[in-house]
PDB file of N, CA and C in Angstrom:
ATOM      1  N   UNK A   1     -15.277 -21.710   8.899  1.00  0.00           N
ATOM      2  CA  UNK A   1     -14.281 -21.099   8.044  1.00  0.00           C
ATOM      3  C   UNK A   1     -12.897 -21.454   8.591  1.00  0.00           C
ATOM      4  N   UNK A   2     -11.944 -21.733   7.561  1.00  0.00           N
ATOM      5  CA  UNK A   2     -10.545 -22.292   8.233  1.00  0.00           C
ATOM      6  C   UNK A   2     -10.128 -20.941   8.364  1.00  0.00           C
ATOM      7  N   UNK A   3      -8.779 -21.253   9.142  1.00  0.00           N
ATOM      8  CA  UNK A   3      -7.555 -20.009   9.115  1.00  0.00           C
ATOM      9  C   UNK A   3      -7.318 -19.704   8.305  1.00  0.00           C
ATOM     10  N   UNK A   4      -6.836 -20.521   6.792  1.00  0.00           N
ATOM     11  CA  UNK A   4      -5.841 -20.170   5.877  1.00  0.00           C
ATOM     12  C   UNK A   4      -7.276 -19.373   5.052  1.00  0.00           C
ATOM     13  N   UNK A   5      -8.479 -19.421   5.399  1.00  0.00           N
ATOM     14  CA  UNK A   5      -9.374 -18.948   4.195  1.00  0.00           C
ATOM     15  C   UNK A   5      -9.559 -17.065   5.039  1.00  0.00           C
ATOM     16  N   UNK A   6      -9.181 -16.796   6.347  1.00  0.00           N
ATOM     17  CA  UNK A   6      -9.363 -15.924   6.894  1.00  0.00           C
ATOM     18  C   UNK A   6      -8.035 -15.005   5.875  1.00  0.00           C
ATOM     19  N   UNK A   7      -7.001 -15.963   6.791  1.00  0.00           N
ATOM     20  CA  UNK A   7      -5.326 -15.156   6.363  1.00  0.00           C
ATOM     21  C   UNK A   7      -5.480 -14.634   4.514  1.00  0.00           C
ATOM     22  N   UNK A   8      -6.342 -15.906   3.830  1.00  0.00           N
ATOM     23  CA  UNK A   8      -6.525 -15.305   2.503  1.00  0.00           C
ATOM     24  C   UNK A   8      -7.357 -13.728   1.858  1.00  0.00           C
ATOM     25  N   UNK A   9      -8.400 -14.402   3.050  1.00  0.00           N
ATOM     26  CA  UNK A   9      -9.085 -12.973   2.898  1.00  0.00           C
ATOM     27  C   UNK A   9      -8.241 -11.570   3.143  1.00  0.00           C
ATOM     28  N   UNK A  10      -7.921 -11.721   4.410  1.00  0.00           N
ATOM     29  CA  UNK A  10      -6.500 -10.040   4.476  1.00  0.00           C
ATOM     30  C   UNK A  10      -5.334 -10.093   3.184  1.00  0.00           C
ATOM     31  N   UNK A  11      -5.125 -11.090   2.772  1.00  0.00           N
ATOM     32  CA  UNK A  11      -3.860 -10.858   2.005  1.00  0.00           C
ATOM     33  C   UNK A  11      -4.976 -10.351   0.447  1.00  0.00           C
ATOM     34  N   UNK A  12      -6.116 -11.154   0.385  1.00  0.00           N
ATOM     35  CA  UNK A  12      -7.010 -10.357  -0.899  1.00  0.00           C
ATOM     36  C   UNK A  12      -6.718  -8.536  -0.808  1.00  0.00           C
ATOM     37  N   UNK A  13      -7.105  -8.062   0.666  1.00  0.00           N
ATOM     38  CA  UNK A  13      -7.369  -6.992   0.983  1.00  0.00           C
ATOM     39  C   UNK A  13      -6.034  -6.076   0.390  1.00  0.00           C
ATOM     40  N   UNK A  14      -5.222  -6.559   0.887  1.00  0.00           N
ATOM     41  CA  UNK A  14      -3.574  -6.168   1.050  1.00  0.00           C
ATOM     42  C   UNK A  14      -3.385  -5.616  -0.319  1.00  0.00           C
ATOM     43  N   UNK A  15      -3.564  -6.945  -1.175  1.00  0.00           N
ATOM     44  CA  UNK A  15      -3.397  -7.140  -2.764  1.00  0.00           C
ATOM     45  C   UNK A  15      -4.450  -5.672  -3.591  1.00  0.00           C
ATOM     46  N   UNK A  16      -5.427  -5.880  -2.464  1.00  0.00           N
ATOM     47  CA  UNK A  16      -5.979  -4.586  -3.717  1.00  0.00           C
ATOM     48  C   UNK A  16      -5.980  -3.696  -2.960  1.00  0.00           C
ATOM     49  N   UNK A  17      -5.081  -3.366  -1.703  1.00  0.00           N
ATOM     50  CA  UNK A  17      -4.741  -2.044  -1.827  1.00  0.00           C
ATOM     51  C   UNK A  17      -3.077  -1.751  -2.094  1.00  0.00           C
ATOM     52  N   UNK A  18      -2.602  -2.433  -2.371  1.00  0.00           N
ATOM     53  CA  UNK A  18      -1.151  -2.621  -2.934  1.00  0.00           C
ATOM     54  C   UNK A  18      -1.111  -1.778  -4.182  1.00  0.00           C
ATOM     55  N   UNK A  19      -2.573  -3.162  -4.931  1.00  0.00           N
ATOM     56  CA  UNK A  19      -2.364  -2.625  -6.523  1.00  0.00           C
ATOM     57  C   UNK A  19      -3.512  -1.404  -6.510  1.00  0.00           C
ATOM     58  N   UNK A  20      -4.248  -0.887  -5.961  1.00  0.00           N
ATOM     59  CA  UNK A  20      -4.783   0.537  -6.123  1.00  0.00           C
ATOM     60  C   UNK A  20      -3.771   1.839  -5.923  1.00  0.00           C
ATOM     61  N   UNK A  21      -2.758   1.723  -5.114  1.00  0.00           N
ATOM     62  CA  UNK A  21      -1.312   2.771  -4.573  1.00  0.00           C
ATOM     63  C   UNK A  21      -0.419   3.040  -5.982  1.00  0.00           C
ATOM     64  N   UNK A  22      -0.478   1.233  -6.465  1.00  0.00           N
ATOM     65  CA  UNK A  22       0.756   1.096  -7.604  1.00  0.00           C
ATOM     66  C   UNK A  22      -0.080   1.824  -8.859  1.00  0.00           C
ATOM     67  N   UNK A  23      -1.534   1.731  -9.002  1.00  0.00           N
ATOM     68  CA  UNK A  23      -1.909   2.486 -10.136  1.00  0.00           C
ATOM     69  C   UNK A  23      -2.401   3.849 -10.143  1.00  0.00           C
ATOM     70  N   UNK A  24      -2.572   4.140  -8.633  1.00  0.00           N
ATOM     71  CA  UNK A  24      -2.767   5.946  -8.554  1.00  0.00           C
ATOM     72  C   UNK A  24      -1.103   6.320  -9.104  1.00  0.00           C
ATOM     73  N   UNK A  25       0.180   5.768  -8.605  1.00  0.00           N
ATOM     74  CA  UNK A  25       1.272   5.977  -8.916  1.00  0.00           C
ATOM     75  C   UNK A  25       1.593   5.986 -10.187  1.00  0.00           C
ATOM     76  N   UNK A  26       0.986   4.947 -10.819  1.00  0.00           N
ATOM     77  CA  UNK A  26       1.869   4.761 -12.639  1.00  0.00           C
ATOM     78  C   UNK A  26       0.161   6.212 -13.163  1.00  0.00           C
ATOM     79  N   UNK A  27      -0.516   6.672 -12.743  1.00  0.00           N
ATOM     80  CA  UNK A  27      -1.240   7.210 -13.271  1.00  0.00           C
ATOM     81  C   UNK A  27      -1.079   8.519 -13.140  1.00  0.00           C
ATOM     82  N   UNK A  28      -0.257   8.806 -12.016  1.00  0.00           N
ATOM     83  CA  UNK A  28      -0.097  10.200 -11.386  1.00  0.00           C
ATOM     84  C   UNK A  28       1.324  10.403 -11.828  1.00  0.00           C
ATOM     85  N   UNK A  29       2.376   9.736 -12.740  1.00  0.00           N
ATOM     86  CA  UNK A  29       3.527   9.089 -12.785  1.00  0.00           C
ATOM     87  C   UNK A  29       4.166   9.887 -12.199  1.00  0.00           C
ATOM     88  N   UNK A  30       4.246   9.298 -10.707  1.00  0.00           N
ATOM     89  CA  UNK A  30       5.008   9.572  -9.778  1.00  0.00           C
ATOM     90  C   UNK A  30       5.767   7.919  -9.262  1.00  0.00           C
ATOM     91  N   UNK A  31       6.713   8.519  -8.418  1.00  0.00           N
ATOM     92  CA  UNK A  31       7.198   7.352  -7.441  1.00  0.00           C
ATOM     93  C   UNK A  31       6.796   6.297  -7.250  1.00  0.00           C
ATOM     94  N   UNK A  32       7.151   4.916  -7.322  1.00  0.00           N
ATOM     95  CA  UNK A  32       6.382   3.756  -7.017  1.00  0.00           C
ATOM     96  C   UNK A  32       6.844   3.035  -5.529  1.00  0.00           C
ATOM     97  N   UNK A  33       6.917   4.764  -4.987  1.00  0.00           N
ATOM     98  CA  UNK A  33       7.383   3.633  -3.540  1.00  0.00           C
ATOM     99  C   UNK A  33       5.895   4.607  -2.278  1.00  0.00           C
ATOM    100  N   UNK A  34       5.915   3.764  -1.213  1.00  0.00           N
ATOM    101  CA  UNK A  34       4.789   4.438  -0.522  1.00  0.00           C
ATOM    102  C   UNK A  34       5.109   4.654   0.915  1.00  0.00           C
ATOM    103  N   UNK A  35       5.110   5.062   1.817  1.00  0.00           N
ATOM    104  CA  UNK A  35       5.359   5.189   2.834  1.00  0.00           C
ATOM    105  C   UNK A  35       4.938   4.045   3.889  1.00  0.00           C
ATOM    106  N   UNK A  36       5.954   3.213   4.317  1.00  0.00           N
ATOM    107  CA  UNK A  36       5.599   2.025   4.899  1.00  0.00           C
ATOM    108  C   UNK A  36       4.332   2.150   6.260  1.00  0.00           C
ATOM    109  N   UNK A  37       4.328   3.422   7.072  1.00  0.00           N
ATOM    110  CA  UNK A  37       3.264   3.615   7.979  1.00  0.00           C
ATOM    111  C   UNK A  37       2.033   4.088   7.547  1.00  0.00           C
ATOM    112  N   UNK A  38       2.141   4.606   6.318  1.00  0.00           N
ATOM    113  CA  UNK A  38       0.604   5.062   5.443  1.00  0.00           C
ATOM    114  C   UNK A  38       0.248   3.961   5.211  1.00  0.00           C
ATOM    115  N   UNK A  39       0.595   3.098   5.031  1.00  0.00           N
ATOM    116  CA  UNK A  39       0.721   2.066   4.265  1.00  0.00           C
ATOM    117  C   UNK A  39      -0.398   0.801   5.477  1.00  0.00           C
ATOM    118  N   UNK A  40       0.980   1.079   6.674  1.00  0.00           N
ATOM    119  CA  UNK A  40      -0.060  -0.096   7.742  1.00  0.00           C
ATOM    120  C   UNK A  40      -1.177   0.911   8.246  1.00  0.00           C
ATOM    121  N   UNK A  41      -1.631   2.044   8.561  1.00  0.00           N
ATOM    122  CA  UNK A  41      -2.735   2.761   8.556  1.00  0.00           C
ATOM    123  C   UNK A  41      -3.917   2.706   7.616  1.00  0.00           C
ATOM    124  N   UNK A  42      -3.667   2.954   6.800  1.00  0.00           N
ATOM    125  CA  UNK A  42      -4.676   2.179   5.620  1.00  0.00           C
ATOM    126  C   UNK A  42      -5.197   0.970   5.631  1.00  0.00           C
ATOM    127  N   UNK A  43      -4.262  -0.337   5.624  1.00  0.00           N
ATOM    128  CA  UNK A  43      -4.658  -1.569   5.924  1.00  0.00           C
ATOM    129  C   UNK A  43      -5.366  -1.835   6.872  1.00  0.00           C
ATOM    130  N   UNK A  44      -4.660  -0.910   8.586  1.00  0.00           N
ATOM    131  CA  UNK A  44      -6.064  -0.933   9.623  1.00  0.00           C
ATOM    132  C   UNK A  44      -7.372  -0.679   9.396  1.00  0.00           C
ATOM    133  N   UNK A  45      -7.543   0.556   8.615  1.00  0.00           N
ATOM    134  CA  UNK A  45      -8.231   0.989   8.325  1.00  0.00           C
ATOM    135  C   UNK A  45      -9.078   0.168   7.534  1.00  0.00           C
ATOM    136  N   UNK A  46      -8.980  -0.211   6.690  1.00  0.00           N
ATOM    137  CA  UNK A  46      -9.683  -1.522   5.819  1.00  0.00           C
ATOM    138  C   UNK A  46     -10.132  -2.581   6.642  1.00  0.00           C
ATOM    139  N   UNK A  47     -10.048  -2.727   7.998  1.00  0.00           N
ATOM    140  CA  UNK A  47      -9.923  -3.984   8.762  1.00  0.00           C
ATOM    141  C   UNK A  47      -8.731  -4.912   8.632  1.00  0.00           C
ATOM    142  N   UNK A  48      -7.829  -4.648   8.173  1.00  0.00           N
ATOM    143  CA  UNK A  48      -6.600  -5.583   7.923  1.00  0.00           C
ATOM    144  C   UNK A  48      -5.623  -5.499   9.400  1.00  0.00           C
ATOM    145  N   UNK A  49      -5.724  -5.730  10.153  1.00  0.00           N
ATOM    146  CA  UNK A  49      -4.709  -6.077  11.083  1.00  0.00           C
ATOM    147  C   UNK A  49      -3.309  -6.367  10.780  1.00  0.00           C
ATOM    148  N   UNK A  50      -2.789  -5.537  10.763  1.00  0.00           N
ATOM    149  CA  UNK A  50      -1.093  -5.367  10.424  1.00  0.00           C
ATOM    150  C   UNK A  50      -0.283  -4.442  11.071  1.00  0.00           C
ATOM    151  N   UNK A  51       1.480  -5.023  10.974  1.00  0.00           N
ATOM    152  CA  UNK A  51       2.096  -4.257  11.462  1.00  0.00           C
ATOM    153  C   UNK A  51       3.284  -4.064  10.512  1.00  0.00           C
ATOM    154  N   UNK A  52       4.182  -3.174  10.819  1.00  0.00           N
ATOM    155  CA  UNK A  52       5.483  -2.940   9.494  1.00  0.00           C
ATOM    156  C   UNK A  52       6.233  -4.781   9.842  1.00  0.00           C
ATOM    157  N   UNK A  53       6.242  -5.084  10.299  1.00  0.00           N
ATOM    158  CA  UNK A  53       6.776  -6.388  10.249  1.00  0.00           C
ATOM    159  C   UNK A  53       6.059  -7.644   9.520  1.00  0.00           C
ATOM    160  N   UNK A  54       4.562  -7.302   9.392  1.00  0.00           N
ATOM    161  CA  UNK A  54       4.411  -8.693   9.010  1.00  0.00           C
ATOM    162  C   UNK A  54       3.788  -8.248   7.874  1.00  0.00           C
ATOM    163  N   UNK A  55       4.079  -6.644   7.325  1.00  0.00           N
ATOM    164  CA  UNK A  55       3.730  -6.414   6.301  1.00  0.00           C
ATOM    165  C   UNK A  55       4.708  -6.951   5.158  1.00  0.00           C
ATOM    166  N   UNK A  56       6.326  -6.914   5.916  1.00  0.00           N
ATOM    167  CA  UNK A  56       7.131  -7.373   5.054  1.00  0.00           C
ATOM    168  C   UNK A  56       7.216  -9.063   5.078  1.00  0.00           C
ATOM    169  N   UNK A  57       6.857  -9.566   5.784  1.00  0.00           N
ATOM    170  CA  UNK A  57       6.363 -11.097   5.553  1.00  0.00           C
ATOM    171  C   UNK A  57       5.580 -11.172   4.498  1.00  0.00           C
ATOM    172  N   UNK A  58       4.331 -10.563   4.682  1.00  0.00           N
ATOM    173  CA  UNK A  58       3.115 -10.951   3.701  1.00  0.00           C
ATOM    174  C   UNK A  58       3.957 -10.979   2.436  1.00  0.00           C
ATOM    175  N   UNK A  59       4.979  -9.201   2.050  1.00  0.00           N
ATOM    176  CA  UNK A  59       4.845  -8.923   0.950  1.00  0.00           C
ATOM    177  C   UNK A  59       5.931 -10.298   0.416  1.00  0.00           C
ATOM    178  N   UNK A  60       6.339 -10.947   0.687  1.00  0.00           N
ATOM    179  CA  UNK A  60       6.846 -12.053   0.854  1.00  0.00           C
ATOM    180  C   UNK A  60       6.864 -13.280  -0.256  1.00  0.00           C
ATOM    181  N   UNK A  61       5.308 -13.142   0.279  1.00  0.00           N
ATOM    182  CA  UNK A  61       4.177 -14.129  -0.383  1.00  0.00           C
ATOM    183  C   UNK A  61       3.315 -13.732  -1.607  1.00  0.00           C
ATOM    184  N   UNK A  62       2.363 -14.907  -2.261  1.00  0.00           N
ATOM    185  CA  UNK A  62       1.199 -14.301  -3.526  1.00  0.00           C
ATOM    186  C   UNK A  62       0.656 -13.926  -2.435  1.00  0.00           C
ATOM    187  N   UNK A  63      -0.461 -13.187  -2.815  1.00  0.00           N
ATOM    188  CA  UNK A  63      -0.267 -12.057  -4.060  1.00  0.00           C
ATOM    189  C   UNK A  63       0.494 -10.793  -4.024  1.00  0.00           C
ATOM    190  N   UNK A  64       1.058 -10.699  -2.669  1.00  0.00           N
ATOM    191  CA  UNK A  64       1.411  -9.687  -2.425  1.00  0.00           C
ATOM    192  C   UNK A  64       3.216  -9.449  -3.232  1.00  0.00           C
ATOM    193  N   UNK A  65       3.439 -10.230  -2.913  1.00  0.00           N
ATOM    194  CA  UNK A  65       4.754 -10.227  -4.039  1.00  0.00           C
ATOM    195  C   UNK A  65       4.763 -10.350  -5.715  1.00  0.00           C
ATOM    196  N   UNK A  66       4.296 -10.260  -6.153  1.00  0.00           N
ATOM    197  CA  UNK A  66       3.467  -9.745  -7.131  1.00  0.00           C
ATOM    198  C   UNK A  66       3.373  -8.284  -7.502  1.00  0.00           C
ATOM    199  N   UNK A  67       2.817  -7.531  -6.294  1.00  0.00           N
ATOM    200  CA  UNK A  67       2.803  -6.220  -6.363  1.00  0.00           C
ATOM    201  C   UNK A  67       4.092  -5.194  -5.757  1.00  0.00           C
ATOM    202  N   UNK A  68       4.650  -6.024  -4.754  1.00  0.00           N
ATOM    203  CA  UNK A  68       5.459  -5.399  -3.831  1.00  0.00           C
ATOM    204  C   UNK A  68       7.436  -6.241  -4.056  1.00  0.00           C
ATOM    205  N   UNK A  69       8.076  -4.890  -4.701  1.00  0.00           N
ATOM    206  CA  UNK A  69       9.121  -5.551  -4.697  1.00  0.00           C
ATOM    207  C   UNK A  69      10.071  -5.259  -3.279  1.00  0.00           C
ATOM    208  N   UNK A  70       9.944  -4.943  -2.388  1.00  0.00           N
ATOM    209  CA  UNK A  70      10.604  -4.739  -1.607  1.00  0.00           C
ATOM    210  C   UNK A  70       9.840  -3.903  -0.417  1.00  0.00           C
ATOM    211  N   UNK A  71       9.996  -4.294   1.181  1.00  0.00           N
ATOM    212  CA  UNK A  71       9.594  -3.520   2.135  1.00  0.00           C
ATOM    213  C   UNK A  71      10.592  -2.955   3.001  1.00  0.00           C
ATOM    214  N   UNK A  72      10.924  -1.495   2.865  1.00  0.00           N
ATOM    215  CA  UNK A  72      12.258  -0.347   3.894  1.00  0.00           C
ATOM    216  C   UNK A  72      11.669  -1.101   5.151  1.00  0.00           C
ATOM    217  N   UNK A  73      12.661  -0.044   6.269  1.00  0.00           N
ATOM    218  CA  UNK A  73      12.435   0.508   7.581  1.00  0.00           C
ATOM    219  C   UNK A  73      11.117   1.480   7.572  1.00  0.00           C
ATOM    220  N   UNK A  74      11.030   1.919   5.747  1.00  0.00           N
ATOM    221  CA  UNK A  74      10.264   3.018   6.072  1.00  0.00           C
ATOM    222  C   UNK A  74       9.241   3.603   5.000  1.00  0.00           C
ATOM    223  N   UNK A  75       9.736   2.561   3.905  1.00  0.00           N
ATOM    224  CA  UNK A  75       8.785   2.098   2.623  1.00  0.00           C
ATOM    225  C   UNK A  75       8.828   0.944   2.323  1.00  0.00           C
ATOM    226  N   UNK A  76       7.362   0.916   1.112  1.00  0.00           N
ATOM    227  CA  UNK A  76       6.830   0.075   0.225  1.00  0.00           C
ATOM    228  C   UNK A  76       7.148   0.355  -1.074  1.00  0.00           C
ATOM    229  N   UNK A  77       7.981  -0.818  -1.184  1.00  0.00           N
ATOM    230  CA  UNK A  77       8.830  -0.289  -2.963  1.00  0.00           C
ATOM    231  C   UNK A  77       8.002  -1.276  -3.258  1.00  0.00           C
ATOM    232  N   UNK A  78       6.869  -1.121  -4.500  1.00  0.00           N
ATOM    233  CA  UNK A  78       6.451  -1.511  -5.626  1.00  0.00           C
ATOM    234  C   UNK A  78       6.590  -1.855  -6.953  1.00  0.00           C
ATOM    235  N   UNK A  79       6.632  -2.498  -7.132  1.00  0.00           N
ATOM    236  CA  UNK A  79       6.842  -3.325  -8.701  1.00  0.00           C
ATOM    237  C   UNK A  79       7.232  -2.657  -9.911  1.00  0.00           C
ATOM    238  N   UNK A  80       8.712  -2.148 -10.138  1.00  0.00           N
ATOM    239  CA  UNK A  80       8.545  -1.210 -11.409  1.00  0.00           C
ATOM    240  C   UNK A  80       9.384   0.190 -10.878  1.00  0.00           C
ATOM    241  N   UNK A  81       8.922  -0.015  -9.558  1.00  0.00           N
ATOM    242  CA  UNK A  81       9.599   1.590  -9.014  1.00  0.00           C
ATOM    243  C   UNK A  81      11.460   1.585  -9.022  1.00  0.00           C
ATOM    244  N   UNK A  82      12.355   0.486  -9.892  1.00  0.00           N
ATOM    245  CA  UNK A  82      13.347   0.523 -10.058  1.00  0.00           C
ATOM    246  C   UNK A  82      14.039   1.037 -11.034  1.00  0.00           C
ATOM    247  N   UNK A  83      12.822   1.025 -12.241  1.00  0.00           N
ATOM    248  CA  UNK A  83      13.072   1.926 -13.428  1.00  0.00           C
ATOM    249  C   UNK A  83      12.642   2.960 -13.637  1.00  0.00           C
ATOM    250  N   UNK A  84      13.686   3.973 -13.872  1.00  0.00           N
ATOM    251  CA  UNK A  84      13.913   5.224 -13.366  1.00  0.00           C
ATOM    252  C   UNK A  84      12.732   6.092 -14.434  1.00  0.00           C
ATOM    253  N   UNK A  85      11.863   7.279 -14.352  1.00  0.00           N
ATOM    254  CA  UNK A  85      11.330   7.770 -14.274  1.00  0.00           C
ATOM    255  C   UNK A  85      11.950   9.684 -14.740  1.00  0.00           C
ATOM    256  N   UNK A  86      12.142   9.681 -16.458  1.00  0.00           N
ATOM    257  CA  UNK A  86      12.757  10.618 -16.728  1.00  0.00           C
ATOM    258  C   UNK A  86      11.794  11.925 -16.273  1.00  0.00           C
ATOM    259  N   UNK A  87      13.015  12.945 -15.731  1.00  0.00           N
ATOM    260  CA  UNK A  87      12.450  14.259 -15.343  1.00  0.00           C
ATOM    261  C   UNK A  87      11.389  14.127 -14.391  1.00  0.00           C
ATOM    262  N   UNK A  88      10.698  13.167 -14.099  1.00  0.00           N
ATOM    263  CA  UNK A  88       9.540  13.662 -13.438  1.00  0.00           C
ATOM    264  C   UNK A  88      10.037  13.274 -11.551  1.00  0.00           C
ATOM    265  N   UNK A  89       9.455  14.327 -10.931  1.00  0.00           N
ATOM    266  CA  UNK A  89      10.080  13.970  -9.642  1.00  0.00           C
ATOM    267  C   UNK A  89       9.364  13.364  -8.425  1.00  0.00           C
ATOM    268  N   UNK A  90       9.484  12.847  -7.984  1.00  0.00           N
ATOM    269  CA  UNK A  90       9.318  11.410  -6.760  1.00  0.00           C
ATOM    270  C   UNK A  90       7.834  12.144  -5.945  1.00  0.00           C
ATOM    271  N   UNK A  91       6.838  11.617  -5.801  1.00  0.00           N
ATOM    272  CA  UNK A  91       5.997  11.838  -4.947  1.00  0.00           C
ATOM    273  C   UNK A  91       6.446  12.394  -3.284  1.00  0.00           C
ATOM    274  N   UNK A  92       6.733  13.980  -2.540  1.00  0.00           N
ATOM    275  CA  UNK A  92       6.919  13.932  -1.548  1.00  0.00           C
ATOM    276  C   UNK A  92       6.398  13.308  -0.495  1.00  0.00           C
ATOM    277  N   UNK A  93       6.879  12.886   0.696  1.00  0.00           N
ATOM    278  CA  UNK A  93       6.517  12.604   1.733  1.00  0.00           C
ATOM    279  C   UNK A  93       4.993  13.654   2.531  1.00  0.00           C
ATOM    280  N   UNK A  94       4.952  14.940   1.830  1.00  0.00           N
ATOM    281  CA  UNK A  94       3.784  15.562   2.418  1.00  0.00           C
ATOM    282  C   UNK A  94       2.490  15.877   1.312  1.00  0.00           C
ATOM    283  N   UNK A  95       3.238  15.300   0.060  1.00  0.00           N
ATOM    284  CA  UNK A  95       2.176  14.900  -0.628  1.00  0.00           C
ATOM    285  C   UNK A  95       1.508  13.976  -0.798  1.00  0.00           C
ATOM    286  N   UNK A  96       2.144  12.841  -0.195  1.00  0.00           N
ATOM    287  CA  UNK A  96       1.490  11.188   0.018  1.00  0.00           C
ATOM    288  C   UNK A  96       0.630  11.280   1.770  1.00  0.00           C
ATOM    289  N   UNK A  97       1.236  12.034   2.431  1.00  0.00           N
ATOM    290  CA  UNK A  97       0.474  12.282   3.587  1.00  0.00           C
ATOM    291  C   UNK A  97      -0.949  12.809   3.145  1.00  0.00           C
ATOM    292  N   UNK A  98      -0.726  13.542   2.660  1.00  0.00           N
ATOM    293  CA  UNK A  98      -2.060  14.589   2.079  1.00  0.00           C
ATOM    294  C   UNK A  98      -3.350  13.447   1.473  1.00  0.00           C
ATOM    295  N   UNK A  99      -2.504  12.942   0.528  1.00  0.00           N
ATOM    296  CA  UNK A  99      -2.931  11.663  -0.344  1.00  0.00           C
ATOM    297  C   UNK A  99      -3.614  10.648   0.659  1.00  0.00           C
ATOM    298  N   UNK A 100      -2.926  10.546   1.803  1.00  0.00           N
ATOM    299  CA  UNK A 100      -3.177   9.505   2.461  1.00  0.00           C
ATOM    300  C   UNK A 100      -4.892   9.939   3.244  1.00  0.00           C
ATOM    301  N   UNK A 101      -4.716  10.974   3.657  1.00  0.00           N
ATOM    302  CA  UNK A 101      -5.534  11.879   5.005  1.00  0.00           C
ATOM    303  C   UNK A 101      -6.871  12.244   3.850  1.00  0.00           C
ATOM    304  N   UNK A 102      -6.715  12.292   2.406  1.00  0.00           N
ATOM    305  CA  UNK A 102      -7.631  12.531   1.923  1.00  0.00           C
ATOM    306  C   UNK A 102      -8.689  11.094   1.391  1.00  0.00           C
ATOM    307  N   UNK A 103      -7.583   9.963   1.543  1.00  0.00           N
ATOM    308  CA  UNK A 103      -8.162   8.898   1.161  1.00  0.00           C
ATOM    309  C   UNK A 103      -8.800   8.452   2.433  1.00  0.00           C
ATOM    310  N   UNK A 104      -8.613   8.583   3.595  1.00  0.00           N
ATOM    311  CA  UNK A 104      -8.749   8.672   5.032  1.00  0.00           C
ATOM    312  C   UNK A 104     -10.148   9.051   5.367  1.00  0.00           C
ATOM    313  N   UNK A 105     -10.048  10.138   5.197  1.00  0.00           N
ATOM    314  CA  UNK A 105     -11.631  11.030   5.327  1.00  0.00           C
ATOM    315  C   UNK A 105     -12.752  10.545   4.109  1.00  0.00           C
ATOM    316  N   UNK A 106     -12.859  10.628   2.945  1.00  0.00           N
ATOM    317  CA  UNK A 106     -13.311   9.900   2.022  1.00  0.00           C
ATOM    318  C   UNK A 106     -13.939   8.463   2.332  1.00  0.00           C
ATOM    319  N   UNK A 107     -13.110   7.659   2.749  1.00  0.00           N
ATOM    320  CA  UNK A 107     -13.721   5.993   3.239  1.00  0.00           C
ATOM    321  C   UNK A 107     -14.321   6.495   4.556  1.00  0.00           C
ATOM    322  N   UNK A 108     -13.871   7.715   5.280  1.00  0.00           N
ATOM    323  CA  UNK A 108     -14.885   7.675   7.088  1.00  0.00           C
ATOM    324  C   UNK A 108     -16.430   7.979   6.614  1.00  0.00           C
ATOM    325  N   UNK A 109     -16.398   9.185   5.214  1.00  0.00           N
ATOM    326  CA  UNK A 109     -17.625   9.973   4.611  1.00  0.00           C
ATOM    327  C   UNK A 109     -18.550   8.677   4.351  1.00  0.00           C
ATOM    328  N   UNK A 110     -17.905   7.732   3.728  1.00  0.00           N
ATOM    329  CA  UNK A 110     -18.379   6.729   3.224  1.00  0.00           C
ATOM    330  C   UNK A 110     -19.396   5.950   4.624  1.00  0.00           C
ATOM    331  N   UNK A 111     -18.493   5.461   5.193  1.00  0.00           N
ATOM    332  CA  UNK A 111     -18.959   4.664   6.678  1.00  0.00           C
ATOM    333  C   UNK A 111     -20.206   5.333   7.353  1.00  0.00           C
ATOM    334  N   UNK A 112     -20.019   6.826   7.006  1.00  0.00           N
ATOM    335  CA  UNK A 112     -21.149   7.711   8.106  1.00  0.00           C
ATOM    336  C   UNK A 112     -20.718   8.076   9.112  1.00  0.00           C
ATOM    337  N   UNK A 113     -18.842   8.047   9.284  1.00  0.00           N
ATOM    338  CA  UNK A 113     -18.571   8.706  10.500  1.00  0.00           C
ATOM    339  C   UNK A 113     -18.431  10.037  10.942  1.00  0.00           C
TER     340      UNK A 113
END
């Protein structure tokens, strides 16, 4: 197996958990931005080896730029999350935690841990 078919495989990974975040978001219509450390926690979690730095590389690139319009100090701004969103208000920071810790436990249930 080459490198570039490995590096493809994580950026597959990336891509569908990018676009699973961006459609709990347009479904929950909340915020389309995510918390950049939920964000590389999850990906570990998946087996994706990442860090906030080369998350904003990847998002860079296909496919991930695609899904990801922009990476903070401290979010993942997603595709869309620039147009504004009448009355309804922004996903908190301890509701995406929650979100996160429940998606967390769920994939461990899964594993058998």
């Amino acid at each position: 197996m080459l490198i570039q078919e490995v590096e493809g495989m994580d950026n597959g990974k990336l891509a569908a958990l990018a676009s699973f975040l961006l459609n709990r978001a347009k479904d929950a219509n909340v915020d389309k931005t995510f918390p950049l450390d939920s964000f590389v926690k999850l990906a570990n979690q998946m087996g994706v080896a990442v860090d906030p730095e080369s998350v904003r590389d990847l998002s860079q690139r296909p496919p991930l730029n695609n899904l990801i319009s922009n990476v903070t100090d401290s979010e993942v701004v997603f595709k869309g999350a620039d147009v504004a969103q009448a009355g309804v208000p922004p996903m908190g920071v301890d509701q995406a935690q929650a979100t996160v810790d429940r998606m967390a436990k769920r994939a461990a249930s899964k594993k058998g841990l």
